[in-house]
N, C-alpha and C. Protein backbone atom coordinates (compact mmCIF):
# COMPACT_ATOMS: atom_id res chain seq x y z
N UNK A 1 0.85 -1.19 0.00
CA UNK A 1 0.00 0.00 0.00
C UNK A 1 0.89 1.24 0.00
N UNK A 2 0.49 2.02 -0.15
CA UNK A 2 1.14 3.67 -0.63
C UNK A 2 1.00 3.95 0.21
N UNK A 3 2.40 4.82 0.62
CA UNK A 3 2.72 5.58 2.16
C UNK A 3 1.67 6.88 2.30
N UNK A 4 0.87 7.43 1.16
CA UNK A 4 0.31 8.32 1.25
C UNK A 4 -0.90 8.29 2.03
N UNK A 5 -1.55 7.27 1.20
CA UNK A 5 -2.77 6.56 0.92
C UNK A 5 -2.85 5.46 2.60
N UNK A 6 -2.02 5.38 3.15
CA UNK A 6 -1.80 4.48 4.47
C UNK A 6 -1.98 5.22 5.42
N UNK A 7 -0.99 6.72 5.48
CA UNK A 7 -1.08 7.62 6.80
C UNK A 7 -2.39 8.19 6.23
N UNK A 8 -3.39 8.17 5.89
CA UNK A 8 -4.80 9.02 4.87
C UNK A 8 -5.64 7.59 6.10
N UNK A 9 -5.65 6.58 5.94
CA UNK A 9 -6.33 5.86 6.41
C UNK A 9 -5.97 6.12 8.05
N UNK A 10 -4.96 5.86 8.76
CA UNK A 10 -4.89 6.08 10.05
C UNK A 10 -5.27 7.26 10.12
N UNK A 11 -5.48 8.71 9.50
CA UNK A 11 -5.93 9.74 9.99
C UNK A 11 -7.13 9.14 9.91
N UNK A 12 -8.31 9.06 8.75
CA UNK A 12 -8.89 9.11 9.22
C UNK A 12 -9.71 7.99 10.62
N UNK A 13 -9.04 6.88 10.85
CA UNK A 13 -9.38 5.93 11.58
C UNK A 13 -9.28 6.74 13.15
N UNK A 14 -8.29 7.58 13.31
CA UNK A 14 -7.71 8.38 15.00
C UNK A 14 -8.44 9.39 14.78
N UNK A 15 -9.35 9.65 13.77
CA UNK A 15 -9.95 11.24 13.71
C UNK A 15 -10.78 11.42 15.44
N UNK A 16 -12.00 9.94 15.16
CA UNK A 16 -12.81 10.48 16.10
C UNK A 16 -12.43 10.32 17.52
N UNK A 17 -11.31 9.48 17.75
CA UNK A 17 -10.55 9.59 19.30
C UNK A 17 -9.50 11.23 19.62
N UNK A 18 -9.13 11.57 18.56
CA UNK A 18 -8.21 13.11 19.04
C UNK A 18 -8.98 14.25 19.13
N UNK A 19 -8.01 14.76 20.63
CA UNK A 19 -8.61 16.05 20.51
C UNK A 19 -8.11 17.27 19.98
N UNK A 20 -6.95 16.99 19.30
CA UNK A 20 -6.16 17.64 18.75
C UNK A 20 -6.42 17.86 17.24
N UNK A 21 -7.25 17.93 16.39
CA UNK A 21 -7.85 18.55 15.04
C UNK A 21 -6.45 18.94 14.24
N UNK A 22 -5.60 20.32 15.25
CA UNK A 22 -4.34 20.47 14.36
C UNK A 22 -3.51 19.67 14.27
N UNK A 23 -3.38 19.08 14.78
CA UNK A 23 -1.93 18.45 14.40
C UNK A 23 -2.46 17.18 13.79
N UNK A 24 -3.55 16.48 13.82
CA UNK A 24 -4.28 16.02 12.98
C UNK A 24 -4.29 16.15 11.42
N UNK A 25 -4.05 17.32 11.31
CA UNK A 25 -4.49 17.86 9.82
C UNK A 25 -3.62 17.81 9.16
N UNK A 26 -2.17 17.60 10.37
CA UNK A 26 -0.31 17.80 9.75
C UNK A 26 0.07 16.59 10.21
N UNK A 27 -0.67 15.51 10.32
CA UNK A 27 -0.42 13.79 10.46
C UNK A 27 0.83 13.51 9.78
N UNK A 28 1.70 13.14 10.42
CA UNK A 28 2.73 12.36 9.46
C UNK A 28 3.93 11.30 10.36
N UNK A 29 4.41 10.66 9.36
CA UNK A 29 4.90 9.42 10.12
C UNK A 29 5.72 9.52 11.44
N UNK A 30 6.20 10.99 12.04
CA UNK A 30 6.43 11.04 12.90
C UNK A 30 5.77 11.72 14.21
N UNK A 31 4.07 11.20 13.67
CA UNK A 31 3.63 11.78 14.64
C UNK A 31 2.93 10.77 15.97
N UNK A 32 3.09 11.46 17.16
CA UNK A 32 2.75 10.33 18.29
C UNK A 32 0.96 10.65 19.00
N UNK A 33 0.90 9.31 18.95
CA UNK A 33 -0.59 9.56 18.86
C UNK A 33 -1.11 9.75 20.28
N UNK A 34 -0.41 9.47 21.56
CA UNK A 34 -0.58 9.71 22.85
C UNK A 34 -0.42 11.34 22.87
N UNK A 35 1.26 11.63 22.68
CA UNK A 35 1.51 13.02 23.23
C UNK A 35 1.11 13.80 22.20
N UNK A 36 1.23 13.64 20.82
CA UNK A 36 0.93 14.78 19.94
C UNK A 36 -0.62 15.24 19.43
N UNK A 37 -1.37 13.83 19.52
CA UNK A 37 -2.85 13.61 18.69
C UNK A 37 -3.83 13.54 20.65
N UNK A 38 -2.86 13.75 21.60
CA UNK A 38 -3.43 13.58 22.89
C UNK A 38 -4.69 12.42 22.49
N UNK A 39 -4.50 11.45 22.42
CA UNK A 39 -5.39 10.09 22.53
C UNK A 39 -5.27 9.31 23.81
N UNK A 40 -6.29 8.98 24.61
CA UNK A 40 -5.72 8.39 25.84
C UNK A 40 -5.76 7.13 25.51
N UNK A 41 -5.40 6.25 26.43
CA UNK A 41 -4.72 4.87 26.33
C UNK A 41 -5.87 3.91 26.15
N UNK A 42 -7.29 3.93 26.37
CA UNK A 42 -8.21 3.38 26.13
C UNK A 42 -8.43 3.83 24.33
N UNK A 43 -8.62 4.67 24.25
CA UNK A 43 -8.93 5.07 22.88
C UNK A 43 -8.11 4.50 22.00
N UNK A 44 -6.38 4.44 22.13
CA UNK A 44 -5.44 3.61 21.49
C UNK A 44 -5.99 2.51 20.78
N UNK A 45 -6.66 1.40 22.42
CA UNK A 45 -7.28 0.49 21.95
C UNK A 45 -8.00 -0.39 20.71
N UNK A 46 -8.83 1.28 20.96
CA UNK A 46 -10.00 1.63 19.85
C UNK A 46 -9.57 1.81 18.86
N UNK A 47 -8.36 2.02 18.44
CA UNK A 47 -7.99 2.55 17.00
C UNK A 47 -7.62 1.47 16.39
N UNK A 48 -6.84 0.58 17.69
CA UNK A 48 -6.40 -0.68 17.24
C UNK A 48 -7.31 -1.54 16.70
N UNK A 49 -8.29 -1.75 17.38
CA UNK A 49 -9.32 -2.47 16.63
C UNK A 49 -10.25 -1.95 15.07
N UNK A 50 -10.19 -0.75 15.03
CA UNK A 50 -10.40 -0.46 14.26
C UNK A 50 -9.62 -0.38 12.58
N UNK A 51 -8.11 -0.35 13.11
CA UNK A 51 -7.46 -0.94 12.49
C UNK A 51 -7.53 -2.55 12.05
N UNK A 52 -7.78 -2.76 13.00
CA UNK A 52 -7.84 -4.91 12.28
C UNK A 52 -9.00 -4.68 11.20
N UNK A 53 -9.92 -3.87 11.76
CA UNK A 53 -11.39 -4.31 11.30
C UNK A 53 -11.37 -3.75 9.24
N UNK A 54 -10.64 -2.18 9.35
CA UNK A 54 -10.14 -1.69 7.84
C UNK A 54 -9.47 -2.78 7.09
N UNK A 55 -8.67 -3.27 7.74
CA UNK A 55 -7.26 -3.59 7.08
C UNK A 55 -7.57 -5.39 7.01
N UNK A 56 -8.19 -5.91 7.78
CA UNK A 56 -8.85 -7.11 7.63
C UNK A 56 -7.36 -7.71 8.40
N UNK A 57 -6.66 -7.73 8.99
CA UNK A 57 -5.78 -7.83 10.25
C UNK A 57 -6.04 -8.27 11.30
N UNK A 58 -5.11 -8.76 12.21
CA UNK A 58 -5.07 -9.32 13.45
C UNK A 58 -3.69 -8.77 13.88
N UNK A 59 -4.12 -7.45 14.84
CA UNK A 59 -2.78 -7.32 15.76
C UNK A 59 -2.84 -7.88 16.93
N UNK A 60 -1.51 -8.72 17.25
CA UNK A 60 -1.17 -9.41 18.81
C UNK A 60 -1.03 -8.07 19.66
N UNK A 61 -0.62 -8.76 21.09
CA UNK A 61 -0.42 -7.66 21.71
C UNK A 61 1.10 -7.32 21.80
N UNK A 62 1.91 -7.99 21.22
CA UNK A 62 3.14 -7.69 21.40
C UNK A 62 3.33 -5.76 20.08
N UNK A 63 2.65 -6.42 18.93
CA UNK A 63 2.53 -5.58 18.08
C UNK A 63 2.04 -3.90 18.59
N UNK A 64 0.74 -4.52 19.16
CA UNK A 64 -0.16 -3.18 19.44
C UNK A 64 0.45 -2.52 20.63
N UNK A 65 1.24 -2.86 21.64
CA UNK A 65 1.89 -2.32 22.38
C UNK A 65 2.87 -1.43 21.36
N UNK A 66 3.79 -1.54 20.63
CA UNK A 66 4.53 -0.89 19.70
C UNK A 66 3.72 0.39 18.98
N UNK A 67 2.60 0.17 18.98
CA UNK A 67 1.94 1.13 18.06
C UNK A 67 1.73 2.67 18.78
N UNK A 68 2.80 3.51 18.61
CA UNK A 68 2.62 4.03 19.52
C UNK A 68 2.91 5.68 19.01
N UNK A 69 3.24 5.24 17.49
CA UNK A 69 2.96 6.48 16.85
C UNK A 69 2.91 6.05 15.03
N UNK A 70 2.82 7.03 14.37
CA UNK A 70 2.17 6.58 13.28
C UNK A 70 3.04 5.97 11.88
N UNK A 71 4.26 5.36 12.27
CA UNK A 71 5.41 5.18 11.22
C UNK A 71 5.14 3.87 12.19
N UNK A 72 5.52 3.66 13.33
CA UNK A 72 5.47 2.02 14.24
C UNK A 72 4.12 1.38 13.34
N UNK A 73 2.41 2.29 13.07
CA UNK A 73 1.74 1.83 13.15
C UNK A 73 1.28 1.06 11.76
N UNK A 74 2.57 2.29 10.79
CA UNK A 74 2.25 1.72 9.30
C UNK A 74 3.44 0.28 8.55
N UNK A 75 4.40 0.74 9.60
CA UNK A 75 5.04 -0.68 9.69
C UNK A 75 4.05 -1.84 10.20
N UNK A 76 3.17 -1.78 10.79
CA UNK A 76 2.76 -3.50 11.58
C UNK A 76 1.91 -3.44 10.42
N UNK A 77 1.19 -2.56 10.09
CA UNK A 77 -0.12 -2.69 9.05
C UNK A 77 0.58 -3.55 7.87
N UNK A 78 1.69 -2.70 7.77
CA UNK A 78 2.40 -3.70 6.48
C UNK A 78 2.61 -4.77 6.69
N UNK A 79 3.45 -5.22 7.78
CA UNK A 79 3.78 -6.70 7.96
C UNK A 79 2.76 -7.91 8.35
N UNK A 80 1.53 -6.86 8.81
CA UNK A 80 0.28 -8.20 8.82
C UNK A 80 -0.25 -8.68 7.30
N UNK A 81 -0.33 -7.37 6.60
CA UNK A 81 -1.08 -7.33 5.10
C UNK A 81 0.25 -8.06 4.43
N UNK A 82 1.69 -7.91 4.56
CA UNK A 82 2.52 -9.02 4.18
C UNK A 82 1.81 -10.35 4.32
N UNK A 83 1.87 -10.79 5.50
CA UNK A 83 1.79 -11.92 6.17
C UNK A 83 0.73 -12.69 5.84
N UNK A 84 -0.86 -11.53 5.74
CA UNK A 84 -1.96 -12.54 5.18
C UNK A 84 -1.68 -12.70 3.61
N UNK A 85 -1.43 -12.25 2.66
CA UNK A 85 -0.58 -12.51 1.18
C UNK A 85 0.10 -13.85 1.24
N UNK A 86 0.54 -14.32 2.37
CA UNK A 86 1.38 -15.31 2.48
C UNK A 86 0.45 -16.89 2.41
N UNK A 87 -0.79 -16.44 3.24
CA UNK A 87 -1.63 -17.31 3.35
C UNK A 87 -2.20 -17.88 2.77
């Protein structure tokens, strides 16, 4: 998938957990979704699952612990969507 077209999907997937709109709008792979997108740690959750559910994925928890800003998050996306290709 296209690096463009990937951080386009996690924005909009973290839209409705941040309260942060700006820095939202300037999303990019080095952005952290706790301190910068202020998402609290339940909501994380939420994104995570929402992520499996887009992307047709299964993140472990070793993964989703890692996900902890938005370059960590487009790496796992890749390596699951690798991984089911494999299947």
């Amino acid at each position: 998938m296209e690096k463009e077209a990937l951080i386009s999907a996690i924005k909009e997937i973290v839209s409705p957990y941040t309260e942060d709109k700006t820095t939202l709008e300037n999303i990019s792979e080095e952005t952290d979704f706790i301190t910068d997108l202020k998402v609290n740690s339940a909501n994380l959750v939420d994104i995570v699952l929402d992520i499996e559910e887009k992307f047709g994925i299964e993140i472990d928890n070793d993964s989703m612990a890692k996900m902890l800003n938005v370059k960590a998050a487009m790496e796992i996306i890749e390596a699951k969507l690798a991984e089911n290709d494999r299947k």
